[in-house]
C-alpha atoms as a PDB file:
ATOM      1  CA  UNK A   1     -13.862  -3.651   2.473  1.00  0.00           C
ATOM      2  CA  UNK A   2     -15.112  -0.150   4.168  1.00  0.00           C
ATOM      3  CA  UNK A   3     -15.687   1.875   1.458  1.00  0.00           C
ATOM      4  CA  UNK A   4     -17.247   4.834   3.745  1.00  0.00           C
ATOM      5  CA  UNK A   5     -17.560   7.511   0.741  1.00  0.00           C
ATOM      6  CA  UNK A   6     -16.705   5.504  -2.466  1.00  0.00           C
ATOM      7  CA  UNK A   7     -19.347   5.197  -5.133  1.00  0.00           C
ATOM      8  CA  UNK A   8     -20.792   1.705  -3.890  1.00  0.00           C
ATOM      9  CA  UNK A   9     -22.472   0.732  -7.715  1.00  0.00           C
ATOM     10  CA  UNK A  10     -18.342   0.394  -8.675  1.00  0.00           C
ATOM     11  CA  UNK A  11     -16.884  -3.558  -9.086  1.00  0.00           C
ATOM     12  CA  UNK A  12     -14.158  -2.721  -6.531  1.00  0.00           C
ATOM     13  CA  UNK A  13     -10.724  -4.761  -6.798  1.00  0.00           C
ATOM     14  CA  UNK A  14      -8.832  -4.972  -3.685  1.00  0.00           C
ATOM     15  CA  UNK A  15      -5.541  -5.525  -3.676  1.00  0.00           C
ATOM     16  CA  UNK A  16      -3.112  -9.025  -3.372  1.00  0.00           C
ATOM     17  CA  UNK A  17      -2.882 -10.301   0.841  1.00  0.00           C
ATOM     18  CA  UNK A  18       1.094 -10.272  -0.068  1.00  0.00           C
ATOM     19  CA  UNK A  19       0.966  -6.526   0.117  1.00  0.00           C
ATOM     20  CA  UNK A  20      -0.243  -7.364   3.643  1.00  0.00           C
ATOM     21  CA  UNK A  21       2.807 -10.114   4.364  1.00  0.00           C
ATOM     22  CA  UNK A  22       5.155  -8.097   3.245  1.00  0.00           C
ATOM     23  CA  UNK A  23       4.417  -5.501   6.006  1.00  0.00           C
ATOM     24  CA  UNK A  24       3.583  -7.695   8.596  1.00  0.00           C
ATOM     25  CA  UNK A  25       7.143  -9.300   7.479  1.00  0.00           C
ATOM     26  CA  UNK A  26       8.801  -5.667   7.622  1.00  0.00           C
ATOM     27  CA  UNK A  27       7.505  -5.335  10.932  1.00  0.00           C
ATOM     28  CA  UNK A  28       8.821  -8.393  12.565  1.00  0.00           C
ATOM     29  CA  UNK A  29      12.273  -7.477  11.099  1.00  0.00           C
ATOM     30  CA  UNK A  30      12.850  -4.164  12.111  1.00  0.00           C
ATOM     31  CA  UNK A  31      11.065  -4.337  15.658  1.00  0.00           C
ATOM     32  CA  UNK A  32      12.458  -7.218  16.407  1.00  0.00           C
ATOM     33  CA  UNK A  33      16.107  -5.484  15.353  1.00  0.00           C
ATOM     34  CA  UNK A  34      15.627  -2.412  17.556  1.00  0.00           C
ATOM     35  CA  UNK A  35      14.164  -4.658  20.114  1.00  0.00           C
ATOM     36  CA  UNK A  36      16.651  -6.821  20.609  1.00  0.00           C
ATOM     37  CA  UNK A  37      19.532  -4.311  20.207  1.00  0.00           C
ATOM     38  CA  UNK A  38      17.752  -1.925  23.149  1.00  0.00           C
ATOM     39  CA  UNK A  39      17.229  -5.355  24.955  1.00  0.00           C
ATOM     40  CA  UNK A  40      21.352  -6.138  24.337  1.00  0.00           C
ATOM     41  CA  UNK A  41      22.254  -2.585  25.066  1.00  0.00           C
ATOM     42  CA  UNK A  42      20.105  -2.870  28.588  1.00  0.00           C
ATOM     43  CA  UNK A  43      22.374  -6.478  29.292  1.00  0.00           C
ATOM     44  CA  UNK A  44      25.287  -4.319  28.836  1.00  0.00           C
ATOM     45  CA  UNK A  45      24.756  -1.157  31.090  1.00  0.00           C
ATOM     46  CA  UNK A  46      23.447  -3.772  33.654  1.00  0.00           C
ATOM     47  CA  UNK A  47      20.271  -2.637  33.170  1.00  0.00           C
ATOM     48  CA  UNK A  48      18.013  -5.559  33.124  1.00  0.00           C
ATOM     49  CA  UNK A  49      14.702  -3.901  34.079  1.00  0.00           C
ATOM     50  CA  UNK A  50      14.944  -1.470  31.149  1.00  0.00           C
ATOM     51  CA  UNK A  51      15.237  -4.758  28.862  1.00  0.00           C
ATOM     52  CA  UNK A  52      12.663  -6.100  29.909  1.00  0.00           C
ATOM     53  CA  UNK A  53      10.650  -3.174  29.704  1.00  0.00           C
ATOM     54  CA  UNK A  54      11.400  -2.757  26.114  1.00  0.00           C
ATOM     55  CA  UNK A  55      11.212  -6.022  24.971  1.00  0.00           C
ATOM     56  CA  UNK A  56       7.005  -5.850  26.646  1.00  0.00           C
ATOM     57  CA  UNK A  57       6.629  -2.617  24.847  1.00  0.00           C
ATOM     58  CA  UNK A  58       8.287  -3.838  22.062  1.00  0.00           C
ATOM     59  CA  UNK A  59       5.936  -6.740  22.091  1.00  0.00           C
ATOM     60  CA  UNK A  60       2.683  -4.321  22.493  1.00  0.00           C
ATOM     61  CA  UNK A  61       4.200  -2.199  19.536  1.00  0.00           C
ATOM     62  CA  UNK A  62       4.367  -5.141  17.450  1.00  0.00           C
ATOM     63  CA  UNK A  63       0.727  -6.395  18.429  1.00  0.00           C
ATOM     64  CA  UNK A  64      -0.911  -3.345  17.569  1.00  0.00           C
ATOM     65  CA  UNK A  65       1.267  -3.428  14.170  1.00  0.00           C
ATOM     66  CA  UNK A  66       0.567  -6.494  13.344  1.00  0.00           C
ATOM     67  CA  UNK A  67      -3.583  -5.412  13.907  1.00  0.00           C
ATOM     68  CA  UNK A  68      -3.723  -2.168  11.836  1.00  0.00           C
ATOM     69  CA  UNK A  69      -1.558  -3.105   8.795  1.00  0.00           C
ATOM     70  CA  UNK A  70      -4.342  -5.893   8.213  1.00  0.00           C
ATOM     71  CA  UNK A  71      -6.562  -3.167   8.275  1.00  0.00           C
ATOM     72  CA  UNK A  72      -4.963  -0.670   6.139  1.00  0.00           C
ATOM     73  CA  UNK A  73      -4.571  -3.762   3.765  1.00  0.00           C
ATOM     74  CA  UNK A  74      -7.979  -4.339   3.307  1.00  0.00           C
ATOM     75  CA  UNK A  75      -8.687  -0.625   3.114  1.00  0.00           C
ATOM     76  CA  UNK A  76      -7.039  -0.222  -0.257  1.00  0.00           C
ATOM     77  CA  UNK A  77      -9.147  -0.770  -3.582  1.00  0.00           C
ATOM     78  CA  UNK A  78      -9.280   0.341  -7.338  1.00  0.00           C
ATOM     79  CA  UNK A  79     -12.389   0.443  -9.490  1.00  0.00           C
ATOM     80  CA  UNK A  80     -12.560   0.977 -13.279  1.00  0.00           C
ATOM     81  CA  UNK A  81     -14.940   3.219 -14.538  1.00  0.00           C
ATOM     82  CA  UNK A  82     -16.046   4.821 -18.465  1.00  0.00           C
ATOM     83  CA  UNK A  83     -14.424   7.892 -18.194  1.00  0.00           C
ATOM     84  CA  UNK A  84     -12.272   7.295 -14.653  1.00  0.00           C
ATOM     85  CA  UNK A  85     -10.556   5.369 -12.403  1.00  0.00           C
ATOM     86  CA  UNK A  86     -10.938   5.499  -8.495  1.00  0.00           C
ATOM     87  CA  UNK A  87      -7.725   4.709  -5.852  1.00  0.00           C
ATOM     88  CA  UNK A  88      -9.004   4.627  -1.864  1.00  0.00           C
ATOM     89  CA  UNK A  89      -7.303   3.760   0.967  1.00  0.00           C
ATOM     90  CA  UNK A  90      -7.147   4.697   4.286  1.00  0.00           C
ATOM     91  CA  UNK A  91      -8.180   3.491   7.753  1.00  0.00           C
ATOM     92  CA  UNK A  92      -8.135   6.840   9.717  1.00  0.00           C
ATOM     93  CA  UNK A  93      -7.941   9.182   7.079  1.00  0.00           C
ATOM     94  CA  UNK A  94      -9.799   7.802   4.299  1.00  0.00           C
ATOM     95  CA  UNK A  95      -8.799   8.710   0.819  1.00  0.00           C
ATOM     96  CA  UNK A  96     -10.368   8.224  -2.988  1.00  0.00           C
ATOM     97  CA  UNK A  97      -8.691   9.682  -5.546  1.00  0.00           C
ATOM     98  CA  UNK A  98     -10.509   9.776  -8.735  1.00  0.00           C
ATOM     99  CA  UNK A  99      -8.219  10.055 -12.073  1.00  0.00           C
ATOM    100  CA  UNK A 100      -9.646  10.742 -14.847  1.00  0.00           C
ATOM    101  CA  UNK A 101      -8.192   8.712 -18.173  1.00  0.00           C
ATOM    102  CA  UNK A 102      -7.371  12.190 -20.161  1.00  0.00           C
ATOM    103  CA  UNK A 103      -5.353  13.519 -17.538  1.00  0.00           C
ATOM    104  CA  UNK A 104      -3.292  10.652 -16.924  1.00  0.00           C
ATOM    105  CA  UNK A 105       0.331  11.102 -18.976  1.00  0.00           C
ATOM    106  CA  UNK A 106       1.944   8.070 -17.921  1.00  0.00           C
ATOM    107  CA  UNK A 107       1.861   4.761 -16.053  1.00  0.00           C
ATOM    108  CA  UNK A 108       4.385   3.015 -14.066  1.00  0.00           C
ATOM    109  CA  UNK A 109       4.726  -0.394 -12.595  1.00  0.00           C
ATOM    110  CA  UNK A 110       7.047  -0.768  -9.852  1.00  0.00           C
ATOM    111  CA  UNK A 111       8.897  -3.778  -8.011  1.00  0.00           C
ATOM    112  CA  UNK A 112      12.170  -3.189  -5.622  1.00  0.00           C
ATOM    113  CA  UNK A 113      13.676  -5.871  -4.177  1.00  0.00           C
ATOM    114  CA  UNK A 114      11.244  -6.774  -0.791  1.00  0.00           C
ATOM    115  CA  UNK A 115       8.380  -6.492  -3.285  1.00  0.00           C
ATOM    116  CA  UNK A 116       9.735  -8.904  -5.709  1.00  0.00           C
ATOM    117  CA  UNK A 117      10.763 -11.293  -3.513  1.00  0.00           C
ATOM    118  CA  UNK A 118       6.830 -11.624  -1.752  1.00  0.00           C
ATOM    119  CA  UNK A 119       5.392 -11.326  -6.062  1.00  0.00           C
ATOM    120  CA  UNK A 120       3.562  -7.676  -5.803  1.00  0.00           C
ATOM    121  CA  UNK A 121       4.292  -4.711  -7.689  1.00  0.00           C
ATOM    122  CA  UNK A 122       2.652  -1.201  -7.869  1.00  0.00           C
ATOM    123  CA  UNK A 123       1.245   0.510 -10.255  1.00  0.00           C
ATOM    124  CA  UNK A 124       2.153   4.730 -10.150  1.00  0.00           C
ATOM    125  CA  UNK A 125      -0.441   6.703 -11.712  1.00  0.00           C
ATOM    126  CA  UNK A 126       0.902   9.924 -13.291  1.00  0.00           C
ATOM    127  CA  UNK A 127      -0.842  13.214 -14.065  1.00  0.00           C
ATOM    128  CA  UNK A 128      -0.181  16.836 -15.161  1.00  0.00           C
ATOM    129  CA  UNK A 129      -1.570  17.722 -11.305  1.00  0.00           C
ATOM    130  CA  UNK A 130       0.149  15.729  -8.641  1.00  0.00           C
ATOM    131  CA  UNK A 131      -3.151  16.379  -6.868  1.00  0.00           C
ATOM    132  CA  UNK A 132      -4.452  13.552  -8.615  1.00  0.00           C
ATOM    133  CA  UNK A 133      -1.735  10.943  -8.936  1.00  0.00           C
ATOM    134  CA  UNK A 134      -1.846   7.966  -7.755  1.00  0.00           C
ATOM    135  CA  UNK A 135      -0.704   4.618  -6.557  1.00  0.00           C
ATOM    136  CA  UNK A 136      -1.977   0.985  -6.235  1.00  0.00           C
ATOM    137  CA  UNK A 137       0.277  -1.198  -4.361  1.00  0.00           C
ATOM    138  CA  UNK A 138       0.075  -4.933  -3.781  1.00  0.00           C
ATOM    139  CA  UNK A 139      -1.254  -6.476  -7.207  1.00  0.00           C
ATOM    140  CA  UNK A 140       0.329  -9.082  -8.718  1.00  0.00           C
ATOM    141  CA  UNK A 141       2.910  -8.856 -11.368  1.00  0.00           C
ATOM    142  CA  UNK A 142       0.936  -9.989 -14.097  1.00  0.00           C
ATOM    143  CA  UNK A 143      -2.096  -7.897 -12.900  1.00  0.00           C
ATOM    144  CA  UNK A 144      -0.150  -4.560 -12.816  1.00  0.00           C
ATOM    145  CA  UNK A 145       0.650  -4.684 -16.070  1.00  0.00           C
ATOM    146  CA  UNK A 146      -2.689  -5.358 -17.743  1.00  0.00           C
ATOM    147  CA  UNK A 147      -3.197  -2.563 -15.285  1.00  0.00           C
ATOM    148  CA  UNK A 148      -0.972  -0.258 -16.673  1.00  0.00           C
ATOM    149  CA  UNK A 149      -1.497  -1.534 -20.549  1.00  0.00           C
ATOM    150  CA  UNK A 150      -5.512  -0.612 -20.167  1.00  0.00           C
ATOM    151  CA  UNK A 151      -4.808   2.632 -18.337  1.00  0.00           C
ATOM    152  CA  UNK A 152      -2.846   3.521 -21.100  1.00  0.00           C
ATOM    153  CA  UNK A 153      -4.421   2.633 -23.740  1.00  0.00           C
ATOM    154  CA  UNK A 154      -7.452   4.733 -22.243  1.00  0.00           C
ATOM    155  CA  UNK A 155      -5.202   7.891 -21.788  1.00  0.00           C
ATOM    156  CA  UNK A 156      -4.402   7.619 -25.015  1.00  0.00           C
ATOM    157  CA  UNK A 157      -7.741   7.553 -26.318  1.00  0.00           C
ATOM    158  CA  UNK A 158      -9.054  10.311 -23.573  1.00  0.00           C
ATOM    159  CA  UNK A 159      -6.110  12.585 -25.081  1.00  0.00           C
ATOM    160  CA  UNK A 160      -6.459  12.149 -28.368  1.00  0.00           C
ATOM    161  CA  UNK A 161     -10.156  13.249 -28.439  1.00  0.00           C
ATOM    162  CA  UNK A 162      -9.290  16.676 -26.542  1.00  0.00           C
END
């Protein structure tokens, strides 16, 4: 993992490789959906050329997909710390969000239906700035909510000493 401007003494946890499946998966359906309708709707107008043309750009689209949602996967990471804890991502625009334990009022864990089916959930990080919310996709089911239960049992302790 690139951590370009993240604190590099941190135990960094990346996130589950299903978070990366289940994009890569996301991106087969619906490219290959609009690429085979414009492909269809080219057949129809008698326009084979122009479905042919999609389908190779289609095909590039796909490829360079398929590249940078690995890398965005591996971008994203969570760390732990005393009195924090720091959220980066990013492959272009690199991110690290650092939430401190007091400020945090509450914790979500998330699931909808693609991410149950692949076993991730995320974990929504909830402050009274929305500057410094935050989100973890991708961990496991089991690991989002020992997530959430130690995040919140810190924020309560943070709060309750201010």
């Amino acid at each position: 993992m690139d951590r370009l401007f993240a604190p590099p003494a941190e135990r960094w946890q990346a996130v589950s490789p299903r978070l990366c499946s289940l994009r890569r998966a996301l991106l087969t359906f619906w490219l290959g959906l609009l690429g085979l309708g414009g492909a269809i709707v080219a057949g129809v107008v008698g326009m084979w050329w122009l479905g042919a043309v999609i389908v190779v750009v289609a095909a590039a689209v796909y490829a360079f997909g398929w590249w940078l949602i690995g890398r965005n996967w591996r971008s994203w990471g969570y760390a732990e710390r005393g009195d924090d804890l720091l959220v980066t991502h990013g492959v272009l625009f690199r991110t690290l969000v650092v939430v401190p334990y007091g400020r945090m009022q509450f914790v979500d864990v998330t699931a909808g239906p693609a991410e149950r089916k692949f076993g991730i959930a995320k974990v929504q990080l909830h402050t009274a700035t929305p500057a410094t919310d935050a989100e973890i996709p991708g961990l496991t089911p089991d690991e989002a909510e020992s997530l959430r239960d130690r995040l919140a049992a810190l924020g309560e302790a943070r709060a309750a000493g201010l």
